[in-house]
Protein backbone atom coordinates (compact mmCIF):
# COMPACT_ATOMS: atom_id res chain seq x y z
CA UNK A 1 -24.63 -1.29 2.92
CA UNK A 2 -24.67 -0.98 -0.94
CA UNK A 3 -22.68 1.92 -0.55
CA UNK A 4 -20.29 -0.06 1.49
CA UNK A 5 -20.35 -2.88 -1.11
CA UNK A 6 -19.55 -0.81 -3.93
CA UNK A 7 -16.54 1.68 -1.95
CA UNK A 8 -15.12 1.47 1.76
CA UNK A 9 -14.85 5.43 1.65
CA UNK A 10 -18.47 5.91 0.42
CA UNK A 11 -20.40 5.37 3.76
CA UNK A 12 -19.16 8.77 5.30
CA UNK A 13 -20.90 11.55 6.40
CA UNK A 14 -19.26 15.28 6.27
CA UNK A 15 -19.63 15.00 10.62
CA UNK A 16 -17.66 11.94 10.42
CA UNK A 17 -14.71 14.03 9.31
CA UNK A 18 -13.26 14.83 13.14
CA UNK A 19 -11.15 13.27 15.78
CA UNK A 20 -14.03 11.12 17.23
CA UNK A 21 -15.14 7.62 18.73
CA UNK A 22 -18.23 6.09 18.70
CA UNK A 23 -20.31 3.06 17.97
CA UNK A 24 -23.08 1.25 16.14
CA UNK A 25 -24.88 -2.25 15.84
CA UNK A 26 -25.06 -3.65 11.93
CA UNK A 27 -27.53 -6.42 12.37
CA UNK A 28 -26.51 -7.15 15.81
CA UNK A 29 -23.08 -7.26 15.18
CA UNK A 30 -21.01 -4.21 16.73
CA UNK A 31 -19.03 -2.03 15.29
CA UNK A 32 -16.40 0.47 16.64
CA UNK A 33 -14.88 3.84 15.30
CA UNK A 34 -11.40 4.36 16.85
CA UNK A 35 -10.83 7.90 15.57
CA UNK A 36 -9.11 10.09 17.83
CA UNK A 37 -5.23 9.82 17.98
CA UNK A 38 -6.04 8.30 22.04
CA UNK A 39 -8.56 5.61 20.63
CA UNK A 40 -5.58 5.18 17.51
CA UNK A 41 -3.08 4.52 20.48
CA UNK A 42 -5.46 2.32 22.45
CA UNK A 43 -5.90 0.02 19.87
CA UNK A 44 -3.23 -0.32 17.77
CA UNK A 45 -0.48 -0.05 20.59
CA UNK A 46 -1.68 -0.32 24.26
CA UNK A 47 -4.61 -2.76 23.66
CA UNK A 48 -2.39 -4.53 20.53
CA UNK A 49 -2.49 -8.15 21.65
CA UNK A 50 -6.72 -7.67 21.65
CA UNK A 51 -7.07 -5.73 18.47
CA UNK A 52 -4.12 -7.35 16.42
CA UNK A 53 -6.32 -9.38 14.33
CA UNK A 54 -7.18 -8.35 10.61
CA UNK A 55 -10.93 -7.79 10.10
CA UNK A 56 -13.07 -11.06 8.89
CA UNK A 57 -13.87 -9.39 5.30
CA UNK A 58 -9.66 -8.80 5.01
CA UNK A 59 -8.50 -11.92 6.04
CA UNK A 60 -11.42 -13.78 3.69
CA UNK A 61 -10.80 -11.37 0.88
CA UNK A 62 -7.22 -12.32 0.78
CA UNK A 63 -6.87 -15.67 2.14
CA UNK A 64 -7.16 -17.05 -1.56
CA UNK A 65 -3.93 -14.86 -2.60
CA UNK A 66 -1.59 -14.72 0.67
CA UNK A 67 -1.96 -17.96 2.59
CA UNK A 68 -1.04 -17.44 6.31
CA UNK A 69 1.00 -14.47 5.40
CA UNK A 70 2.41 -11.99 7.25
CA UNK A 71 -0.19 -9.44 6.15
CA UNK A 72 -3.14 -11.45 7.11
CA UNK A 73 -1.64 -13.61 10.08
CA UNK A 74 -1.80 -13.35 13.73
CA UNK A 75 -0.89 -15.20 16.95
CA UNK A 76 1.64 -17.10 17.32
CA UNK A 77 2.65 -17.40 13.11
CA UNK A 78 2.65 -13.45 13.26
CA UNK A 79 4.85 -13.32 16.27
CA UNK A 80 7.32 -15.79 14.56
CA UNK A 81 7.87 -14.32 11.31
CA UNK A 82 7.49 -10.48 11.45
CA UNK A 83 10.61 -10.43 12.96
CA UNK A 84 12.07 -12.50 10.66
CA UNK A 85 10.66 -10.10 7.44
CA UNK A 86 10.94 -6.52 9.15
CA UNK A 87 14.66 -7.61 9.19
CA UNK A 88 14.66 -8.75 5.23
CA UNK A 89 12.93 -5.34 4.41
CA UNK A 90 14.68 -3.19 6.96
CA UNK A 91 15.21 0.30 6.26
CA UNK A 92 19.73 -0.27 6.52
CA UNK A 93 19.07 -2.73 3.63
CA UNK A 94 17.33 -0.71 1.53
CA UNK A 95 20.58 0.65 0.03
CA UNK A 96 20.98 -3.03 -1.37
CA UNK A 97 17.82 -2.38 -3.70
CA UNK A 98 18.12 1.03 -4.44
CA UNK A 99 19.68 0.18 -7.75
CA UNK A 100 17.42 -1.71 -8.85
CA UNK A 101 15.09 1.07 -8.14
CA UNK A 102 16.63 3.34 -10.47
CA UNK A 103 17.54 0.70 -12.92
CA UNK A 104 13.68 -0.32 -13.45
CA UNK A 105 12.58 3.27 -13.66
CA UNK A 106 14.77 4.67 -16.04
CA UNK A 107 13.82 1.71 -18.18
CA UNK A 108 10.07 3.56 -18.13
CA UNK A 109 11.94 6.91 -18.69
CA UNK A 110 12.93 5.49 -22.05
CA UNK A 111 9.43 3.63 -22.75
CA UNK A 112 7.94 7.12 -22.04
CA UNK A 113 10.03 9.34 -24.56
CA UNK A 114 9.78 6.95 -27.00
CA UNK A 115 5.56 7.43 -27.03
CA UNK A 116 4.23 9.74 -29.77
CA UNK A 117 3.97 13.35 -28.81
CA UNK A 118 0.51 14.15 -26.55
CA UNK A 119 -0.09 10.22 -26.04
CA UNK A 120 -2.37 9.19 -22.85
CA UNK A 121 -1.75 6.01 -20.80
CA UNK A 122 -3.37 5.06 -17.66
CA UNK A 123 -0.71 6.39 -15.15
CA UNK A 124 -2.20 3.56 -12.44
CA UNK A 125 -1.29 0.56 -14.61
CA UNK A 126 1.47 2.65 -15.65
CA UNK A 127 2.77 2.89 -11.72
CA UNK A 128 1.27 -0.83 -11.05
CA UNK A 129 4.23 -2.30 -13.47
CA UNK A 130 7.01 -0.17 -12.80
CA UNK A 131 6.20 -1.22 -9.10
CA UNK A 132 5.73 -4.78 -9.70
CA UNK A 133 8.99 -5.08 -12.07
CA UNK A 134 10.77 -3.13 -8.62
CA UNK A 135 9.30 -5.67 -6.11
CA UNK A 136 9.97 -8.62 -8.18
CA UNK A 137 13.79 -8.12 -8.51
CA UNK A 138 14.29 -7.23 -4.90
CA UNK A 139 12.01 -10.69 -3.55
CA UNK A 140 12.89 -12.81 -6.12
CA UNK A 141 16.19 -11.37 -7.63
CA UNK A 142 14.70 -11.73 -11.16
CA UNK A 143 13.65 -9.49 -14.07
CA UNK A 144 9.87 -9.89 -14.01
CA UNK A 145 9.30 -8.80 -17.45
CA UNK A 146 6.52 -6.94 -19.07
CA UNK A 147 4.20 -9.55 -20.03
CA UNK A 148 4.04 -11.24 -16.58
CA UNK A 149 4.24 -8.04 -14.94
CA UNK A 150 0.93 -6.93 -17.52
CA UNK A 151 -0.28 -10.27 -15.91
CA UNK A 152 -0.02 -8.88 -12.12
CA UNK A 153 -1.81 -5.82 -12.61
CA UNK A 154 -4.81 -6.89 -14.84
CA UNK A 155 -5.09 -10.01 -12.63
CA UNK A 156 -4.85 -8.24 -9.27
CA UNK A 157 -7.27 -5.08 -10.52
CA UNK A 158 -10.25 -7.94 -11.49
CA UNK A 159 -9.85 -9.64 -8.00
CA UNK A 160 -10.20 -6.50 -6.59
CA UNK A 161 -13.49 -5.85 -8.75
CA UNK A 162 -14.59 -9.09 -7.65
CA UNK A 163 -13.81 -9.27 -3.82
CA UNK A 164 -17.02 -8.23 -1.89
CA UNK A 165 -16.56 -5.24 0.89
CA UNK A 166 -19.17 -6.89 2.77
CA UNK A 167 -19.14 -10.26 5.01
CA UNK A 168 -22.96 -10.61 5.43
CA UNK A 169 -21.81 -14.20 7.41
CA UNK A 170 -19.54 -11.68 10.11
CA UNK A 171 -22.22 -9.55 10.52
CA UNK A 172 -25.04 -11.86 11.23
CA UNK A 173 -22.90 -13.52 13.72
CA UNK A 174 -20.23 -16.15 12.02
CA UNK A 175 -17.03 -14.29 14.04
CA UNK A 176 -15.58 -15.67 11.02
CA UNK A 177 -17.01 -14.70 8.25
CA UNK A 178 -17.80 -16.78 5.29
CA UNK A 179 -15.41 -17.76 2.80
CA UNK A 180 -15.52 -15.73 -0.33
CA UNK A 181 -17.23 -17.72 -3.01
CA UNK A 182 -14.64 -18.75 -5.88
CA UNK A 183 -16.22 -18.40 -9.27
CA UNK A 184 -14.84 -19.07 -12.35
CA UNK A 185 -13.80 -15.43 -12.72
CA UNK A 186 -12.01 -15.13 -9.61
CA UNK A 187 -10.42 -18.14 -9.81
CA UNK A 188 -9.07 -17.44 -12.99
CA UNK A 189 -7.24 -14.09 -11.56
CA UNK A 190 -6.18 -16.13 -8.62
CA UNK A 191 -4.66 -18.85 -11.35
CA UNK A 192 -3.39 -15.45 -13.13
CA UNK A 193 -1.44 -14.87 -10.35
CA UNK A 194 -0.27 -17.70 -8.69
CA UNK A 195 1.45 -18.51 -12.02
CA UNK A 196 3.63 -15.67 -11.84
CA UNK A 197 4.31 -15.53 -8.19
CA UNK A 198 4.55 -19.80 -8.20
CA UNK A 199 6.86 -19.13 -11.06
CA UNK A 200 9.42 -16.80 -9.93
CA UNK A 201 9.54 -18.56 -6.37
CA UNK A 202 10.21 -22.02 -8.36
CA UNK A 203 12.95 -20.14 -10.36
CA UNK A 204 14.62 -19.68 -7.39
CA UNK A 205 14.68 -22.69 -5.08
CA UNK A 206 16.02 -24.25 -8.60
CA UNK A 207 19.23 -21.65 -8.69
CA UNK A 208 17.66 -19.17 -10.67
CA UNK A 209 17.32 -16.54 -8.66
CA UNK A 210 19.71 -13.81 -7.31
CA UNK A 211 21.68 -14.41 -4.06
CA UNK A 212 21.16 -11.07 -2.60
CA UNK A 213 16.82 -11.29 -2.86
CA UNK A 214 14.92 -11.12 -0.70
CA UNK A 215 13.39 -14.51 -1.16
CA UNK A 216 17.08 -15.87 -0.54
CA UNK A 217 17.33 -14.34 2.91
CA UNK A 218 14.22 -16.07 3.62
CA UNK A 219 15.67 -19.34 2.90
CA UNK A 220 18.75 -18.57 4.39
CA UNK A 221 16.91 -18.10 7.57
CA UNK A 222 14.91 -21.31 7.81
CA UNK A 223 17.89 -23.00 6.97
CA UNK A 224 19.87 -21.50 10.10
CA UNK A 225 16.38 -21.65 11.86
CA UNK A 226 14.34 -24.57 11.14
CA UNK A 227 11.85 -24.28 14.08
CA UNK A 228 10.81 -20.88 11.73
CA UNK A 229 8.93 -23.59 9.92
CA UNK A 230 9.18 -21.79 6.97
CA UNK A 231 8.13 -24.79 4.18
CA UNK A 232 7.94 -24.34 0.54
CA UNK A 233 4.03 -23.14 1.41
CA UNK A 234 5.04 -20.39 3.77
CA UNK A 235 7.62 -19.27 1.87
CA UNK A 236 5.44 -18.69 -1.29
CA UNK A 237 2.97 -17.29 0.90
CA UNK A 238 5.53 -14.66 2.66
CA UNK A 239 7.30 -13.87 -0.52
CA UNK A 240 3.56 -12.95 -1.98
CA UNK A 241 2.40 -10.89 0.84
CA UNK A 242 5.40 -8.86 0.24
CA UNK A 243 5.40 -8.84 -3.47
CA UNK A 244 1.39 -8.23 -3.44
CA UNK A 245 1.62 -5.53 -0.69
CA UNK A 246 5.15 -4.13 -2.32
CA UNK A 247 3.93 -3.53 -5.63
CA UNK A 248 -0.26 -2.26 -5.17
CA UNK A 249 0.42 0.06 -2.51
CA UNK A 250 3.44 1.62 -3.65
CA UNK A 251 1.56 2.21 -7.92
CA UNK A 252 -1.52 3.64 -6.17
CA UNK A 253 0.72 6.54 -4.29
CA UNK A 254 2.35 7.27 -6.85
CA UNK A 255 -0.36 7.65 -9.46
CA UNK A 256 -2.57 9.77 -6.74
CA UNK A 257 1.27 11.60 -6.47
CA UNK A 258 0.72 12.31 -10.22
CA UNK A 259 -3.22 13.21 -9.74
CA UNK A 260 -2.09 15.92 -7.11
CA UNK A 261 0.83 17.16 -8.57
CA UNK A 262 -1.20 17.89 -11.97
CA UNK A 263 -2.88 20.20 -10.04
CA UNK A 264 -0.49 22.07 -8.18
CA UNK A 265 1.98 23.76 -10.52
CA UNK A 266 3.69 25.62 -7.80
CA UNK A 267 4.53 22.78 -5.85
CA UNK A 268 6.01 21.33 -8.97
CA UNK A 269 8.15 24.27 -9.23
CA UNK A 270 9.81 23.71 -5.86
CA UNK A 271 10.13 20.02 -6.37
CA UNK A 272 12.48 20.54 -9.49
CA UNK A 273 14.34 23.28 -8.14
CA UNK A 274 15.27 21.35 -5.07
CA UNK A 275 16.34 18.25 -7.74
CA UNK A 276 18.11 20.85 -9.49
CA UNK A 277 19.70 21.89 -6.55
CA UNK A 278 20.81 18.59 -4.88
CA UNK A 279 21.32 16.28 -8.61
CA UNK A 280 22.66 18.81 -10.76
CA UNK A 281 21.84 17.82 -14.27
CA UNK A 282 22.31 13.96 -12.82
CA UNK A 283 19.53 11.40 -12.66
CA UNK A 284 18.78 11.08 -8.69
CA UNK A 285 19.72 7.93 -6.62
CA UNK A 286 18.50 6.59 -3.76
CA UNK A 287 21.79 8.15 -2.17
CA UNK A 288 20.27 11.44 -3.06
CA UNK A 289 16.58 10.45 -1.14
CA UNK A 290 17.70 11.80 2.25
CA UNK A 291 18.07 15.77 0.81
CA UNK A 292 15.16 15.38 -1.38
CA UNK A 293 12.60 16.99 1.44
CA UNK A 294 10.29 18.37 -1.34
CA UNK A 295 9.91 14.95 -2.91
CA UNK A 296 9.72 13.40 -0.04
CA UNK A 297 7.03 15.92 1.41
CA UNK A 298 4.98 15.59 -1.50
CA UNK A 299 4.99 11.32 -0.56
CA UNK A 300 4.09 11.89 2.54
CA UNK A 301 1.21 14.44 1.93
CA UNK A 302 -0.46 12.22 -0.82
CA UNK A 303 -0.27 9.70 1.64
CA UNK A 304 -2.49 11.57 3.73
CA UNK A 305 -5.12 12.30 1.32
CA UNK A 306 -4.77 9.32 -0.23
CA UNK A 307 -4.12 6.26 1.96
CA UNK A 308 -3.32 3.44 0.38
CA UNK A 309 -5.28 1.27 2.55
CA UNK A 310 -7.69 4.13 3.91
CA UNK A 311 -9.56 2.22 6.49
CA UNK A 312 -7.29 -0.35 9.12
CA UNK A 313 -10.34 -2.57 10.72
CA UNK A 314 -9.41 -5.29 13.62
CA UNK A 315 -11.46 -8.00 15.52
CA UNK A 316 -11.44 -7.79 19.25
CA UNK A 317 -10.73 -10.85 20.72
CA UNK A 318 -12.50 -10.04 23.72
CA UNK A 319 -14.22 -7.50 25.19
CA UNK A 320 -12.14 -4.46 26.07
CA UNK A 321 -13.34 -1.36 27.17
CA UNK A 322 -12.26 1.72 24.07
CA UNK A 323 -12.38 5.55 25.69
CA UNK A 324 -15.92 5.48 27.44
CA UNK A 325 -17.33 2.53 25.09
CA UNK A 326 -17.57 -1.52 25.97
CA UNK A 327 -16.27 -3.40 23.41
CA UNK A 328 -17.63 -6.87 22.53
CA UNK A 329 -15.66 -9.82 21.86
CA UNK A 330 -15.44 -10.10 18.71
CA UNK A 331 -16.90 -6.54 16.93
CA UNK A 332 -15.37 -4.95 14.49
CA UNK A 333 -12.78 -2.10 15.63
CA UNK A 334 -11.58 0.46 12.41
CA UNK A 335 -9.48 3.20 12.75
CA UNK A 336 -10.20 4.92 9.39
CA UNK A 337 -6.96 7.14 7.95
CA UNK A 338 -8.87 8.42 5.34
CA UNK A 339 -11.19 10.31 7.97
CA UNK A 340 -8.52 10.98 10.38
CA UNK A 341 -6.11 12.56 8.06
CA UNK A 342 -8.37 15.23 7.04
CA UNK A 343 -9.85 15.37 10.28
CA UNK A 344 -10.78 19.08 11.30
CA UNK A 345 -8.64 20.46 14.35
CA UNK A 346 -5.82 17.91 13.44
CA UNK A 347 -4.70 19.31 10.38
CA UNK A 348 -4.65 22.95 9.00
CA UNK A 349 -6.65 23.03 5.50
CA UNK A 350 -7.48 19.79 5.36
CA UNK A 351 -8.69 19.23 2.09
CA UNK A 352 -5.95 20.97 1.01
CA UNK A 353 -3.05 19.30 -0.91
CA UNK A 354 -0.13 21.22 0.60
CA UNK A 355 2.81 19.57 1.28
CA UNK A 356 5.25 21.98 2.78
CA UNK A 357 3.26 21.25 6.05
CA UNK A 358 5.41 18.65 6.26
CA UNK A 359 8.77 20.37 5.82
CA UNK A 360 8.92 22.26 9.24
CA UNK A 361 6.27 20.08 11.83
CA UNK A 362 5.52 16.32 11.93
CA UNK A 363 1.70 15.77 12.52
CA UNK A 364 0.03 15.19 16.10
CA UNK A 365 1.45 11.42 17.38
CA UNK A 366 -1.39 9.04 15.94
CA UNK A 367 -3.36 11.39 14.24
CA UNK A 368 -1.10 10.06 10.82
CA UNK A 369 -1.50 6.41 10.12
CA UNK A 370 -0.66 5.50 5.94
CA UNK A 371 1.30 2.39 7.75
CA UNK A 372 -0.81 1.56 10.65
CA UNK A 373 1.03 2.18 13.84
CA UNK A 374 2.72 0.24 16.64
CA UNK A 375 3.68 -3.34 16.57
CA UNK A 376 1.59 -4.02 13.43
CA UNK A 377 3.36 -0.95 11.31
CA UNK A 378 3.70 -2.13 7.73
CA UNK A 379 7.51 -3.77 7.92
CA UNK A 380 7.99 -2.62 4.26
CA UNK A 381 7.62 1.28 5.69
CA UNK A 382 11.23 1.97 4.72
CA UNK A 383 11.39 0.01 1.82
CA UNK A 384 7.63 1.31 0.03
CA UNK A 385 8.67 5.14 0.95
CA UNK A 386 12.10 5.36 -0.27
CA UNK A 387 10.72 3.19 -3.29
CA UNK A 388 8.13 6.37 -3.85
CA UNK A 389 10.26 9.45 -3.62
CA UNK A 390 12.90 8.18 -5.92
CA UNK A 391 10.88 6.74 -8.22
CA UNK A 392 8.52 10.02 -8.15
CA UNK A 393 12.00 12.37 -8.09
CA UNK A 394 13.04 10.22 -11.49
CA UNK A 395 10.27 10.94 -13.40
CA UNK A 396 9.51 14.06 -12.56
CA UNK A 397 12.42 15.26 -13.22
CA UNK A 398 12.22 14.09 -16.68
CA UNK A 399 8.33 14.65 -17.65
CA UNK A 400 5.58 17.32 -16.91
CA UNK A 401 2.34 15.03 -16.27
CA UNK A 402 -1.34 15.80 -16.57
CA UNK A 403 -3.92 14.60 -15.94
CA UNK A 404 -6.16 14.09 -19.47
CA UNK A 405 -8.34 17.55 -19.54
CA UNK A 406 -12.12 16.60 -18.47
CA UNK A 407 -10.88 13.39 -16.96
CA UNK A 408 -13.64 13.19 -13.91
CA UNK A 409 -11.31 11.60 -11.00
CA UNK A 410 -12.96 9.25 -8.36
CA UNK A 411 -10.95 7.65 -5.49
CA UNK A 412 -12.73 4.15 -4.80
CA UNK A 413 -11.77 2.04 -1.90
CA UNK A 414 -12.22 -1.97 -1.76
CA UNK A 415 -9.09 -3.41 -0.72
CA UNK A 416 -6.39 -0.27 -1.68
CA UNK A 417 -7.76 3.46 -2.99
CA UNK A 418 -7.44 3.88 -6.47
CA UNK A 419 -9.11 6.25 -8.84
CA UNK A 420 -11.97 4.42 -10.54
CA UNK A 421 -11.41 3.63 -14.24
CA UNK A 422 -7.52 4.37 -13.52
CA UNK A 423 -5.56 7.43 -14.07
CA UNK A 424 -5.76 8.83 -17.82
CA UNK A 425 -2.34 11.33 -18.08
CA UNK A 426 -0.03 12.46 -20.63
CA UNK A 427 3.76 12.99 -20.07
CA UNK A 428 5.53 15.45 -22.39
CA UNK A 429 9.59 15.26 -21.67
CA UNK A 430 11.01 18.00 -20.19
CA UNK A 431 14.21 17.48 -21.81
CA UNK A 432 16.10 15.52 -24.61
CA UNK A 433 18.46 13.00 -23.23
């Protein structure tokens, strides 16, 4: 349980590391490991009506930031508006934002060559603002800027370090949970970032914003659909889930890109050869993202050893029946991606970062999960991935990044994976514009 309270990924044995199901009782309170692509597809597509509720700990965690949003919702407001937002952040519109994609990142490119020869930054805050400034334009149509967009990622990091992993309430019975407990420090990051996110939504109910956001589409909607009930509330609520959800999950795959890539020299040498090849001496654009399989290999393999959200836990609304195990109403279900993707007899090597395996095979159906699966699949899919490889394909292209020598790297899980303490790199330019 410390363990637990400290990391998510911390609580695993080396046997857990296999295509497996089982259970166990935490002070009465069951709890189920759906582990084997057929337990993945039980749950999170056959049984999905019983298992489509967020865990008690997620939905408390985040209640305080996201409302009823889409992230956290289920029933009948879940049925109602992820249509509504996997058609706002649908893969044939993400063209539309692709611009501002490049725009934002070669903004960094220049903040980067301007830094002293052999400086270090924290490549996670680094990734957390270029991400946030990305996500901001595309919901809200404006330019975040640097200071609010500094704001984001300190404010979101300490609510992170503040959340506890563990709902002692859930577990000794309240199906509920109990509500986090606000203290001053937390609600000071929650007041960080509701000023921010408050802020840009006001700017654009006033005629601030741009008419091609996201945000805008959402208001378009509720005005063609007003039984949507989309109010001022659960508009600021949706346009946060996707900003939060946008911006954290996107900066921590990139920066364990960065980790991985640091360490693999030779993959590095067929990622630029492949931009030479397809962009010339030209800066890539997302037009370029569909040729770009090394990039976009590299994405998908650090998504596998480094889920963003590595463990995807649901409450059973009643009791079902998983593989040979009966489920109580109620328990806890996980399906844990950060187990399953290195699972042994699923994958080749699977410690191994080696993302060619990608180029030729896609993995066993269920056995890779970075977005969930089946009705719940993250609706920004399209939108985060295409985000990654071009931003990743910019920058690489442009600087050779390592990871400070001696640097001792620790993935820790509470609600997204990031390396503990951040990322410490340096970027030396590759070329002179």
């Amino acid at each position: 349980m410390l363990a637990a309270k400290r990391s998510l990924i911390s609580i695993w044995q080396e046997s857990d590391y296999a295509s497996t199901h089982g259970d166990m009782r935490l002070f009465g309170r069951q709890v189920v490991l759906a582990n084997s692509p057929e337990t993945v597809k039980y749950v999170m597509v056959t049984r999905h009506e019983n298992f489509e509720r967020k865990s008690p700990q997620m939905r408390r965690a985040l209640e305080h930031l996201l409302g009823d949003g889409l992230f956290i919702s289920d029933g009948e407001t879940w049925r109602r508006r992820r249509p509504l937002v996997g058609d706002i952040v649908h893969k044939n519109r993400v063209p539309t934002f692709g611009l501002t994609m490049e725009q934002v990142t070669l903004a960094m490119v220049e903040r980067w060559r301007a830094l002293p020869a052999g400086t270090s930054f924290n490549a996670l805050g680094e990734m957390a603002e270029l991400t946030a400034e990305i996500i901001s334009r595309a919901v809200f149509g404006n330019q975040l800027g640097a200071a609010a967009a500094q704001d984001v990622v300190e404010a979101f990091t300490r609510y992170q370090g503040l959340i506890d992993n563990f709902n002692i309430g859930y577990f000794l019975g309240l199906d509920e949970g109990l509500p986090v407990f606000r203290g001053p420090r937390l609600r000071k990051a929650v007041a960080q970032l509701d000023r921010v996110i408050d802020k840009v939504v006001s700017d654009h109910l006033e005629g601030r914003g741009d008419h091609d956001s996201m945000l805008d589409l959402l208001v378009k909607r509720q005005q063609k659909s007003p039984e949507l009930g989309l109010d001022v509330s659960a508009l600021r609520n949706e346009a946060a889930t996707i900003f939060m959800a946008g911006h954290e999950t996107t900066a921590a795959v990139l920066t364990w890109a960065w980790y991985l890539i640091s360490n693999a020299p030779w993959v590095e040498e067929a990622v630029l050869a492949e931009l030479d090849r397809v962009c010339g001496g030209r800066v890539p654009t997302v037009a370029d993202v569909p040729q770009l399989d090394w990039c976009r290999s590299v994405i998908e393999e650090t998504l596998r050893l480094y889920p963003p959200v590595p463990i995807l836990a649901r409450q059973a609304k009643e009791a079902d029946r998983i593989a040979d195990l009966d489920v109580d109403p109620a328990a806890l279900v996980v399906v844990v991606p950060w187990l399953l993707h290195r699972a042994v007899g699923l994958w080749d090597s699977p410690e191994r970062f080696m993302p060619e395996r990608f180029l030729a095979n896609r993995p066993i159906p269920y056995s890779y999960v970075p977005f969930a699966i089946g009705p719940r699949i993250c609706a920004g899919l399209a939108f985060g991935l295409t985000e990654s490889i071009l931003c990743f394909a910019i920058l690489i292209q442009q600087f050779r990044v390592r990871v400070v020598p001696g640097v001792r790297v620790e993935p820790i899980s509470r609600l997204t994976l990031r390396p503990a303490g951040g990322l410490p790199v340096t970027a030396e330019c590759r070329r002179v514009a």
